[in-house]
Protein backbone atom coordinates (compact mmCIF):
# COMPACT_ATOMS: atom_id res chain seq x y z
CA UNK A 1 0.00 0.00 0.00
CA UNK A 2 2.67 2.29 0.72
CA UNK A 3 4.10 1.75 -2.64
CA UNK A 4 0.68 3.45 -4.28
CA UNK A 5 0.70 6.02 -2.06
CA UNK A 6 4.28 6.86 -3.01
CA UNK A 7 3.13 6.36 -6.73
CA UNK A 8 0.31 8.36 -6.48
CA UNK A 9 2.10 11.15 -4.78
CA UNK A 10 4.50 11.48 -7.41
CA UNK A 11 1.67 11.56 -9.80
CA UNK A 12 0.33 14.89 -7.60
CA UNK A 13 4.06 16.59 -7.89
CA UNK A 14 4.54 15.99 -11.84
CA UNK A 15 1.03 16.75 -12.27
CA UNK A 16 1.97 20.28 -10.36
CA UNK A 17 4.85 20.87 -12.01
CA UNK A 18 2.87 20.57 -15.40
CA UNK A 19 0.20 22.95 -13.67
CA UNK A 20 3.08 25.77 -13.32
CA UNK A 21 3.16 25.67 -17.00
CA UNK A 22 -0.37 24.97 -17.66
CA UNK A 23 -2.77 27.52 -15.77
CA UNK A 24 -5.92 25.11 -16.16
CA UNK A 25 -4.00 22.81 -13.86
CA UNK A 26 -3.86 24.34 -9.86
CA UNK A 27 0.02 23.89 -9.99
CA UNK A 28 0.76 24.52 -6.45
CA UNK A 29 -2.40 22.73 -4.41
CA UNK A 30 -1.09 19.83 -6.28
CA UNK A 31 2.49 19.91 -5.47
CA UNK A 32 1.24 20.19 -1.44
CA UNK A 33 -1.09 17.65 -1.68
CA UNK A 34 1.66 15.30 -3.12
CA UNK A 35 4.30 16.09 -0.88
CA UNK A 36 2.08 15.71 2.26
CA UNK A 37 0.47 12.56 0.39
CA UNK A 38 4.08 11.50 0.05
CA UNK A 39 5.36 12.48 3.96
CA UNK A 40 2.34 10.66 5.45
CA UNK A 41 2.90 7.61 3.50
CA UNK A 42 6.31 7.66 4.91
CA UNK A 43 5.08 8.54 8.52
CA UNK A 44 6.38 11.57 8.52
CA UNK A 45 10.09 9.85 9.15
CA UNK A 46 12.07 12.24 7.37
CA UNK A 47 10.48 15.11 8.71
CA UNK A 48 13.15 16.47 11.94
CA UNK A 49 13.96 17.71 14.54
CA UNK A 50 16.48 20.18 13.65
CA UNK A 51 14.61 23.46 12.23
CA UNK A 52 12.70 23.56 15.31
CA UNK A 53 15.73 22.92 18.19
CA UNK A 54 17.26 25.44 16.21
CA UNK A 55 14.10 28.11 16.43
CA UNK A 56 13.66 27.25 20.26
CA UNK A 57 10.09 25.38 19.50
């Protein structure tokens, strides 16, 4: 399952990059919505720590 997800997300982020060109595709909604389809099909594991020790969060 996590394969289609990944599939499918990269789907979203070409689709958005064609959209940038394109104006009857929404270009950026479509990069987001592949990138966070993409992050949550990876659990969020490569989002860190780091930005937000180094802003005092």
């Amino acid at each position: 399952m996590e394969i289609l997800f990944t599939l499918l997300a990269a789907l979203l982020i070409v689709l958005g990059m064609a959209g940038t060109l394109f104006p009857a595709l929404p270009g950026l909604p479509l990069m987001l919505g592949g990138f966070l389809l993409l992050a949550w099909a990876d659990h969020f594991a490569h989002l860190g720590t780091a930005p937000c020790s180094s802003w005092h969060c």
